[in-house]
PDB file of N, CA and C in Angstrom:
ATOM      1  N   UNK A   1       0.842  -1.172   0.000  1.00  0.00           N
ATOM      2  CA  UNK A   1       0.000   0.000   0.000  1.00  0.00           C
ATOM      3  C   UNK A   1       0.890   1.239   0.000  1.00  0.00           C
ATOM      4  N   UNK A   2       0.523   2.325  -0.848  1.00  0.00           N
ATOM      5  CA  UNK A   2       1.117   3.509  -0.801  1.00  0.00           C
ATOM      6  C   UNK A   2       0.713   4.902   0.229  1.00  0.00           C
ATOM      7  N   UNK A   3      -0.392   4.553   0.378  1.00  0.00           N
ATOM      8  CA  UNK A   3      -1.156   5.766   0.678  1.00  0.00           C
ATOM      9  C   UNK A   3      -2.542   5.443   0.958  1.00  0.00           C
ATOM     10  N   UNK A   4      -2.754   6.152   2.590  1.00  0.00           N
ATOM     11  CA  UNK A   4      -4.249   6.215   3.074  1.00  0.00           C
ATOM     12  C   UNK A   4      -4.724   7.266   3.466  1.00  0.00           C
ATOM     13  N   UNK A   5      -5.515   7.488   2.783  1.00  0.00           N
ATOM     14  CA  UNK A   5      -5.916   9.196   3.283  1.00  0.00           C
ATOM     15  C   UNK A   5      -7.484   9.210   3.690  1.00  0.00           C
ATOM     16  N   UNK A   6      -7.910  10.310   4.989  1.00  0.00           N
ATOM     17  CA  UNK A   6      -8.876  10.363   5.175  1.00  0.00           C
ATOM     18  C   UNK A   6      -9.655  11.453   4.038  1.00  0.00           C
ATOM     19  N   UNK A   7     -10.855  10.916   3.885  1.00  0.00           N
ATOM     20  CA  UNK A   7     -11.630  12.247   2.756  1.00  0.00           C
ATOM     21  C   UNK A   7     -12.545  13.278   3.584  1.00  0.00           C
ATOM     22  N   UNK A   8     -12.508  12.581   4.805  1.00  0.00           N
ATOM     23  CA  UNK A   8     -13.439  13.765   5.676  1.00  0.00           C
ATOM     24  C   UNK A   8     -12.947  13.373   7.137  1.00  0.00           C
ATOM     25  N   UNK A   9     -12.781  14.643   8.051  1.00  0.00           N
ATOM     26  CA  UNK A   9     -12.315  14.720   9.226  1.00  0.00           C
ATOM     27  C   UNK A   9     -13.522  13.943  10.127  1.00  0.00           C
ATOM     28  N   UNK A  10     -13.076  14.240  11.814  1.00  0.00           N
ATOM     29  CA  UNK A  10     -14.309  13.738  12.420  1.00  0.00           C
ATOM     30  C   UNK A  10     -15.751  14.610  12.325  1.00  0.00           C
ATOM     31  N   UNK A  11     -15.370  15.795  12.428  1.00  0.00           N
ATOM     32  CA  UNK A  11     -16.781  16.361  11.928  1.00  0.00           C
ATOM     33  C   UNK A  11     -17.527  16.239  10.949  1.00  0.00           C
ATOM     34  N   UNK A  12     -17.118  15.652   9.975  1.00  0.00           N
ATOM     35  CA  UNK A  12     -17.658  14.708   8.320  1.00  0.00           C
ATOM     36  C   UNK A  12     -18.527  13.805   9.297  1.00  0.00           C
ATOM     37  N   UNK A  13     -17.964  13.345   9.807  1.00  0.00           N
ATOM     38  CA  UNK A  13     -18.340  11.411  10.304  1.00  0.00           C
ATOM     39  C   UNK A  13     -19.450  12.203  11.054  1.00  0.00           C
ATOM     40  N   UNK A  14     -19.333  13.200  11.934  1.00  0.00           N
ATOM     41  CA  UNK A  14     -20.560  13.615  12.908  1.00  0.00           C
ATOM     42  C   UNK A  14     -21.530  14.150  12.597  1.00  0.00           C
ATOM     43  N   UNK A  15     -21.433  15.086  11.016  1.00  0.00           N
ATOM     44  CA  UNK A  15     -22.214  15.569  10.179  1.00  0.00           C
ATOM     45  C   UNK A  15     -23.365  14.595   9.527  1.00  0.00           C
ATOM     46  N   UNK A  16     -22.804  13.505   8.873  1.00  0.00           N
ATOM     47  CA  UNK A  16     -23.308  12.542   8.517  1.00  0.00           C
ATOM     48  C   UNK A  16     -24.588  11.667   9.312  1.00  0.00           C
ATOM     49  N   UNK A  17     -23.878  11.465  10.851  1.00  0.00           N
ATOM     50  CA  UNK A  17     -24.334  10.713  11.553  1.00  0.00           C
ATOM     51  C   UNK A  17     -25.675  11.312  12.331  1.00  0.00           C
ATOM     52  N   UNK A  18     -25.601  13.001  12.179  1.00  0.00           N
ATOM     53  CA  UNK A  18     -26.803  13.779  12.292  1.00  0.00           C
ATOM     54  C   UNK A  18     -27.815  13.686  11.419  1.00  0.00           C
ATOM     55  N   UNK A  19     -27.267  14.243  10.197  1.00  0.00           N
ATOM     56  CA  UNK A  19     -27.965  14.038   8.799  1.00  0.00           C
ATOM     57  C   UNK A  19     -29.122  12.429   8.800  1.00  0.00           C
ATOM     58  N   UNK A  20     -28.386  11.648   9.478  1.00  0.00           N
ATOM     59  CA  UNK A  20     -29.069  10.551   9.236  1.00  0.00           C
ATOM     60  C   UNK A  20     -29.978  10.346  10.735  1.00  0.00           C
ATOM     61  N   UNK A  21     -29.964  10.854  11.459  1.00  0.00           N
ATOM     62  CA  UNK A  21     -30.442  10.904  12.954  1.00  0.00           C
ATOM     63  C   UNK A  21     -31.715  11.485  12.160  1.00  0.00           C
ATOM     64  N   UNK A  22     -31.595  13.255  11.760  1.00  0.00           N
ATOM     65  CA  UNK A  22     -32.506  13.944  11.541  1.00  0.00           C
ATOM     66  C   UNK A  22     -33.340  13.541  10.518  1.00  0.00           C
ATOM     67  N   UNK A  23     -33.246  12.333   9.956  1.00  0.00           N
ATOM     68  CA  UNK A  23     -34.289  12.242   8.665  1.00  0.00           C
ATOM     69  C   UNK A  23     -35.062  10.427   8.980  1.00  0.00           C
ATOM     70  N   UNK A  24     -34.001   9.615   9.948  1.00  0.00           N
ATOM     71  CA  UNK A  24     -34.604   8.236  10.217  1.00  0.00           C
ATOM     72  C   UNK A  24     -35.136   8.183  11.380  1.00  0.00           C
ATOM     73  N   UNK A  25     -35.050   9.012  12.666  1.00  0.00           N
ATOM     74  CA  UNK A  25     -35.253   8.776  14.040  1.00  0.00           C
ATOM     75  C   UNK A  25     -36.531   8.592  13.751  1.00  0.00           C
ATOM     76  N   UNK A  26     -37.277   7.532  14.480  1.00  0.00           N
ATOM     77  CA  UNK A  26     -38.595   7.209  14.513  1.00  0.00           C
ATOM     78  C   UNK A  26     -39.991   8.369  15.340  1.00  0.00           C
ATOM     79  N   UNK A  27     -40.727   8.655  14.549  1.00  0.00           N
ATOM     80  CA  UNK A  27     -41.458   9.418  15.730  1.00  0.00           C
ATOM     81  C   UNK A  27     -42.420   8.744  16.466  1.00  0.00           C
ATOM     82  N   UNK A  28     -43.063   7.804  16.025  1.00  0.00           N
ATOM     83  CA  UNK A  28     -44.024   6.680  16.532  1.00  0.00           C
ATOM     84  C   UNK A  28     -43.724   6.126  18.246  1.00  0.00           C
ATOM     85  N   UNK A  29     -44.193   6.430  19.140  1.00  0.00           N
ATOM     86  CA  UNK A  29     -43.884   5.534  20.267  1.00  0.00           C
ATOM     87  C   UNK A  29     -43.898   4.282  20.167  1.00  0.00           C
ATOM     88  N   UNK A  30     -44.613   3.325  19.162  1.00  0.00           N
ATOM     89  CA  UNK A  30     -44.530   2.089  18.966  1.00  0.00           C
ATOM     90  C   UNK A  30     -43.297   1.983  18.543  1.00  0.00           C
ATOM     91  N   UNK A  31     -42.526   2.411  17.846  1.00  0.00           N
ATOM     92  CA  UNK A  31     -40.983   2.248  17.161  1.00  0.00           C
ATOM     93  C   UNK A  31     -40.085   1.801  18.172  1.00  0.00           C
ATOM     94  N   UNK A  32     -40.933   2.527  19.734  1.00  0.00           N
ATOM     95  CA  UNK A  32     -39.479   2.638  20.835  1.00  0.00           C
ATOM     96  C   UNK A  32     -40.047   1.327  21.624  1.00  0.00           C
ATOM     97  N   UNK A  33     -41.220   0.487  21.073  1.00  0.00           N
ATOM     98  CA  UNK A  33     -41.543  -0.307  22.402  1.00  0.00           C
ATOM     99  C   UNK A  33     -42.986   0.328  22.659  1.00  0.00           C
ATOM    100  N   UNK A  34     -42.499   0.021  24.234  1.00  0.00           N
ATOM    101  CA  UNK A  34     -44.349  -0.222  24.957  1.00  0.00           C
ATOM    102  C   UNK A  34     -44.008   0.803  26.148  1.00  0.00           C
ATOM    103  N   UNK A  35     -45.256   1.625  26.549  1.00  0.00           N
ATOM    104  CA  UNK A  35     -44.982   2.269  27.987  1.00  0.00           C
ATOM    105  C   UNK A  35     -44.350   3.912  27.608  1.00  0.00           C
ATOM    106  N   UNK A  36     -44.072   4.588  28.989  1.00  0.00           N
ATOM    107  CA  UNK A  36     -43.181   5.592  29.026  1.00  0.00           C
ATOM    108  C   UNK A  36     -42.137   5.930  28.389  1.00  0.00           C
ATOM    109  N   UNK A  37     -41.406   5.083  28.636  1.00  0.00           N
ATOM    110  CA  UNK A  37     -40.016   5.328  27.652  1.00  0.00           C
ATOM    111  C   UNK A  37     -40.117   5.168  25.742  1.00  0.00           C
ATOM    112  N   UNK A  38     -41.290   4.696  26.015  1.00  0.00           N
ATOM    113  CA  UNK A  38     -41.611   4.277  24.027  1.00  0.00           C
ATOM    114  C   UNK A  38     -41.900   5.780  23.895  1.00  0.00           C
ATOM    115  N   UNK A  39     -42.699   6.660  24.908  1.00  0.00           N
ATOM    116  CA  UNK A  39     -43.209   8.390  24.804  1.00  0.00           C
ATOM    117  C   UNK A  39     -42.279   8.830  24.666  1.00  0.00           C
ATOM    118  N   UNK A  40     -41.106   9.029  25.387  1.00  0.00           N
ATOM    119  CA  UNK A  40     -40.512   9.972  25.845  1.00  0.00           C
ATOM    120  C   UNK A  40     -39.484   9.494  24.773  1.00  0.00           C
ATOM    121  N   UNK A  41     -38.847   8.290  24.222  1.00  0.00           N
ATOM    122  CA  UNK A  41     -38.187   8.591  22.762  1.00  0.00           C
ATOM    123  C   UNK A  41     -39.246   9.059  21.974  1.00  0.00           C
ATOM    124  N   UNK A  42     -40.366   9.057  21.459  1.00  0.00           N
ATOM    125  CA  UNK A  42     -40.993   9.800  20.435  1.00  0.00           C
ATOM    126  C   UNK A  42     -40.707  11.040  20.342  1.00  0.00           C
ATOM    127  N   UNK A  43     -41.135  11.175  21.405  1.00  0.00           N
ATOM    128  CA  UNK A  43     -40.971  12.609  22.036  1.00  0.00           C
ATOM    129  C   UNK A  43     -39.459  13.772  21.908  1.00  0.00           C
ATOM    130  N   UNK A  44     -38.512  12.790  22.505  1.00  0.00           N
ATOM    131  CA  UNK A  44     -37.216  13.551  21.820  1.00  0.00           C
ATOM    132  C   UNK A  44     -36.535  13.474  20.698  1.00  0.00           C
ATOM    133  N   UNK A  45     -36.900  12.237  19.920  1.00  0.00           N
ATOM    134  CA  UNK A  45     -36.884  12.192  18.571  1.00  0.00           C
ATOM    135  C   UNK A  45     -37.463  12.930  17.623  1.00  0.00           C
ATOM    136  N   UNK A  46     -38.885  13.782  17.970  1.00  0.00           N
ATOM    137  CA  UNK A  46     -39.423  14.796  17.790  1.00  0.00           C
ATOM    138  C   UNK A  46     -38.882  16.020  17.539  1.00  0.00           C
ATOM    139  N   UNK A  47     -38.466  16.040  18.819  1.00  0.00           N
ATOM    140  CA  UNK A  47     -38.267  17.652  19.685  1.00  0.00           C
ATOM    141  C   UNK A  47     -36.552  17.988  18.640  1.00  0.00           C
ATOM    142  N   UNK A  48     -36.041  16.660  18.631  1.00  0.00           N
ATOM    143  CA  UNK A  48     -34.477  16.511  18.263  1.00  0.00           C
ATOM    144  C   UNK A  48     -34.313  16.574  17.117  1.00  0.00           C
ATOM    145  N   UNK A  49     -34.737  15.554  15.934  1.00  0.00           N
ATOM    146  CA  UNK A  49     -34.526  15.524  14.561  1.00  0.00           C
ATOM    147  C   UNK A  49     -34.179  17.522  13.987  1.00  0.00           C
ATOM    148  N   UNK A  50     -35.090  18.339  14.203  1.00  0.00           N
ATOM    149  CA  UNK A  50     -34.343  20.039  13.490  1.00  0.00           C
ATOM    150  C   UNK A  50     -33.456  20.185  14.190  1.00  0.00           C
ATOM    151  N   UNK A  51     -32.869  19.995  15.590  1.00  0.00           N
ATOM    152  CA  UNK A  51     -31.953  20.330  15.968  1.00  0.00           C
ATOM    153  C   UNK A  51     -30.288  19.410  15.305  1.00  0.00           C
ATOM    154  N   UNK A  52     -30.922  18.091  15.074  1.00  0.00           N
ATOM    155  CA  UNK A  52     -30.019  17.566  14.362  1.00  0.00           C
ATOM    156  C   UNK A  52     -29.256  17.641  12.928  1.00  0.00           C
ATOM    157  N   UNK A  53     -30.817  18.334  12.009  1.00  0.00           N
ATOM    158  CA  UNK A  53     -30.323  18.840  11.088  1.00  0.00           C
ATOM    159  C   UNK A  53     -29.597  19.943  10.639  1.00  0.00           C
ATOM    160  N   UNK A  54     -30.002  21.101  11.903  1.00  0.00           N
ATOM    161  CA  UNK A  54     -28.992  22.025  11.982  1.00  0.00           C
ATOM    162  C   UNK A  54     -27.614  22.194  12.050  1.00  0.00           C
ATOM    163  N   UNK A  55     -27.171  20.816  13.303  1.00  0.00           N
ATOM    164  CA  UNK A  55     -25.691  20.605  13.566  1.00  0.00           C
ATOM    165  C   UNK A  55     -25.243  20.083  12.610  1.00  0.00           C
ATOM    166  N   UNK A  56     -25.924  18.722  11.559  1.00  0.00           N
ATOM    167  CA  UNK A  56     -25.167  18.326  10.700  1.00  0.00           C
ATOM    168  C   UNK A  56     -24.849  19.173   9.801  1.00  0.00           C
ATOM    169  N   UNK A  57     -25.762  20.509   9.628  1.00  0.00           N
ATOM    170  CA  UNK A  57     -25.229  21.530   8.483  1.00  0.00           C
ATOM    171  C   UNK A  57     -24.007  22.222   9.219  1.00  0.00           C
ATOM    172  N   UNK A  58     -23.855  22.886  10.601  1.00  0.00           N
ATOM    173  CA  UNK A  58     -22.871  23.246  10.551  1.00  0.00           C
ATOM    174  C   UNK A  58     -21.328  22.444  10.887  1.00  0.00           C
ATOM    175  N   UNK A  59     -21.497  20.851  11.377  1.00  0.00           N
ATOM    176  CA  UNK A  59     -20.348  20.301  11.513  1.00  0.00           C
ATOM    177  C   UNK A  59     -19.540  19.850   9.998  1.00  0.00           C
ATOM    178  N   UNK A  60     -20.634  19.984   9.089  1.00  0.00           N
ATOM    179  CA  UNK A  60     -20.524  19.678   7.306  1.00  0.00           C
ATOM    180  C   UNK A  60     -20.050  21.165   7.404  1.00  0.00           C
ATOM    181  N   UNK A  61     -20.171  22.209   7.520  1.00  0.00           N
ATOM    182  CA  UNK A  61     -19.330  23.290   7.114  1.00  0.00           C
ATOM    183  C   UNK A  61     -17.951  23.431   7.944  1.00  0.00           C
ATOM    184  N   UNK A  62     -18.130  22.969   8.694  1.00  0.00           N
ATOM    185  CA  UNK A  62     -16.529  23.090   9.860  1.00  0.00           C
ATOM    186  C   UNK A  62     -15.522  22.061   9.311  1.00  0.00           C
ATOM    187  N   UNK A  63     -16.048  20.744   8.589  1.00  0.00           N
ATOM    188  CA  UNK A  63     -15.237  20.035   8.565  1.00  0.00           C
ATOM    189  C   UNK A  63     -14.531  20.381   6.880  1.00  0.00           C
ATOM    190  N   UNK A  64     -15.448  21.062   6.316  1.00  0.00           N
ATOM    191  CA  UNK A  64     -14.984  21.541   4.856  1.00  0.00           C
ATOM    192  C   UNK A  64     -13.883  22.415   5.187  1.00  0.00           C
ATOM    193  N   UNK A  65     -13.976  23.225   6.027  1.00  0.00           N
ATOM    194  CA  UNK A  65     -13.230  24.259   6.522  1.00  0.00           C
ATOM    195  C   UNK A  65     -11.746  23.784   6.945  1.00  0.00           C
ATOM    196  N   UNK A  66     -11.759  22.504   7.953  1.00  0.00           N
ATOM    197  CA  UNK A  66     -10.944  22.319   8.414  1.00  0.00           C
ATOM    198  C   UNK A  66     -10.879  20.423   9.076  1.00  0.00           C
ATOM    199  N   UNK A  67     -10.469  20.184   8.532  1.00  0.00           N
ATOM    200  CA  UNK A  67     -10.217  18.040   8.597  1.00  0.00           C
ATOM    201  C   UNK A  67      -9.678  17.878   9.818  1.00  0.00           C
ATOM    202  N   UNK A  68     -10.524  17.405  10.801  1.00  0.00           N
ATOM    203  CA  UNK A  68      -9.461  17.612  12.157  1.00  0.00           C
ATOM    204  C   UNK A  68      -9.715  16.149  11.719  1.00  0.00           C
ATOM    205  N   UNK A  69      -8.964  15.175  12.169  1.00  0.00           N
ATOM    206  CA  UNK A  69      -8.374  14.035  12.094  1.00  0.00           C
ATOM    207  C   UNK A  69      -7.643  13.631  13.235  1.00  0.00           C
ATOM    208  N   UNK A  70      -7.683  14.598  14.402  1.00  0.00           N
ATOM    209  CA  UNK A  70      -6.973  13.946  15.285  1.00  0.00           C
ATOM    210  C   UNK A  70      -7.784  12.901  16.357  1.00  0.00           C
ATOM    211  N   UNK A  71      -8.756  12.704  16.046  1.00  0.00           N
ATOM    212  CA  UNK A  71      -9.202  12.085  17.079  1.00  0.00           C
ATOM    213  C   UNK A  71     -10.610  11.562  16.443  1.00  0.00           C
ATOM    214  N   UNK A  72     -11.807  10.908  17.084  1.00  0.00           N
ATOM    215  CA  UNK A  72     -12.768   9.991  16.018  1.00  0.00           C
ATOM    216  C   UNK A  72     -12.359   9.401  15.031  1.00  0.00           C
ATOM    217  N   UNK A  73     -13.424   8.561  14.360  1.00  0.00           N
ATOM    218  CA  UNK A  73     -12.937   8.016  13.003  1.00  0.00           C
ATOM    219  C   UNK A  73     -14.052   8.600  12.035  1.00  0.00           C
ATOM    220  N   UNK A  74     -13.121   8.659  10.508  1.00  0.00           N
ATOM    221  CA  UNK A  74     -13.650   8.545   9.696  1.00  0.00           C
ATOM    222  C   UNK A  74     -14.643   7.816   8.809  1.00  0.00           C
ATOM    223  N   UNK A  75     -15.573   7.856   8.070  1.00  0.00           N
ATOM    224  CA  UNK A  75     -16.124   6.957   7.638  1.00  0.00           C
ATOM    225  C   UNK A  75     -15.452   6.760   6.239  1.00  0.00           C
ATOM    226  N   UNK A  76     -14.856   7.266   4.960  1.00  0.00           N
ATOM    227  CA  UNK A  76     -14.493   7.231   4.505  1.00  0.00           C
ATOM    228  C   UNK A  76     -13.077   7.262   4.031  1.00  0.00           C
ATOM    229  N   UNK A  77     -12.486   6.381   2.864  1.00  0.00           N
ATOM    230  CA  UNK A  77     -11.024   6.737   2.900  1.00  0.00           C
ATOM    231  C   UNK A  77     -10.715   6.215   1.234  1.00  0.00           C
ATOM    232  N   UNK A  78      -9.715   7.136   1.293  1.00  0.00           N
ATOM    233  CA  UNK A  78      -8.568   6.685  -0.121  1.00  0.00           C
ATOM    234  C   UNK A  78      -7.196   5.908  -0.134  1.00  0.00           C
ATOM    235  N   UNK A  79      -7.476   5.065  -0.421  1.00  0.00           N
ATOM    236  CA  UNK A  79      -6.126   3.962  -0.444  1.00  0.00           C
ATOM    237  C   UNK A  79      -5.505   4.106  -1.599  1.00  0.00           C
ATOM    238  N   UNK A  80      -4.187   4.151  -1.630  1.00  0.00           N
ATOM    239  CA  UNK A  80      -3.595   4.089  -3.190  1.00  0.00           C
ATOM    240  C   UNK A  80      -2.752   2.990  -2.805  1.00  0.00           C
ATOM    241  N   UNK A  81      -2.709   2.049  -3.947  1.00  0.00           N
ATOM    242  CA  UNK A  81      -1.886   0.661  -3.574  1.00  0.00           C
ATOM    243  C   UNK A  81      -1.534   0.580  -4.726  1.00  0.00           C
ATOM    244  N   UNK A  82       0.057  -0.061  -4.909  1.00  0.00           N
ATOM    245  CA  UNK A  82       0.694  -0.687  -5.770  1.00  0.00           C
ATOM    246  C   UNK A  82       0.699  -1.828  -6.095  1.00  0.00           C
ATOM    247  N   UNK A  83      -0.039  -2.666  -7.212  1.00  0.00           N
ATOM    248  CA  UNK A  83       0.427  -3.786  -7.738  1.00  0.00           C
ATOM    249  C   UNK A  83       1.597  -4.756  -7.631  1.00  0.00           C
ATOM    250  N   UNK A  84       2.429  -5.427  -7.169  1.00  0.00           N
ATOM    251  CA  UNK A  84       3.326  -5.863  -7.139  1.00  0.00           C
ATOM    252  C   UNK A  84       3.655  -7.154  -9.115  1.00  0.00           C
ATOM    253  N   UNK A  85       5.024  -6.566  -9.548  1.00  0.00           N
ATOM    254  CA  UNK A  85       5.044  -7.243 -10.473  1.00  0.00           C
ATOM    255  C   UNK A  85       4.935  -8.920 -10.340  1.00  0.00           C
TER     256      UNK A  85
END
């Protein structure tokens, strides 16, 4: 292998992981189960999903800005590898 490069810092990976919070989180209390706690995830899955979509827009602009890489992981990557004759 020659080369591994990340294509997006940890704020990519956290951007993403909002993005997908804010558009799949279930709102249904049946989704969470039976009882109280099936409410009260509806409920903050509710209340949460715009707030999620907000952060993923601005951790998607921070990470364009700037690839921190020192710490989390990435979800994506570029490998460049050499063939061996």
């Amino acid at each position: 292998m020659e080369e591994i490069t990340e294509l997006e810092g940890y704020c990519g990976t956290l951007a993403y992981q909002l993005e997908v919070a804010a558009r799949s989180l279930p709102r249904r209390p049946a989704s969470y189960g039976r009882g109280l706690p099936a409410f009260v995830g509806a409920a903050l899955a509710t209340t949460l999903r715009p707030t999620f979509a907000i952060l993923a827009r601005v951790y998607s602009r921070l990470d364009i800005r700037n690839k921190f890489t020192g710490a989390g992981q990435c979800k994506n990557y570029c490998v460049i590898a050499v063939k061996p004759h």
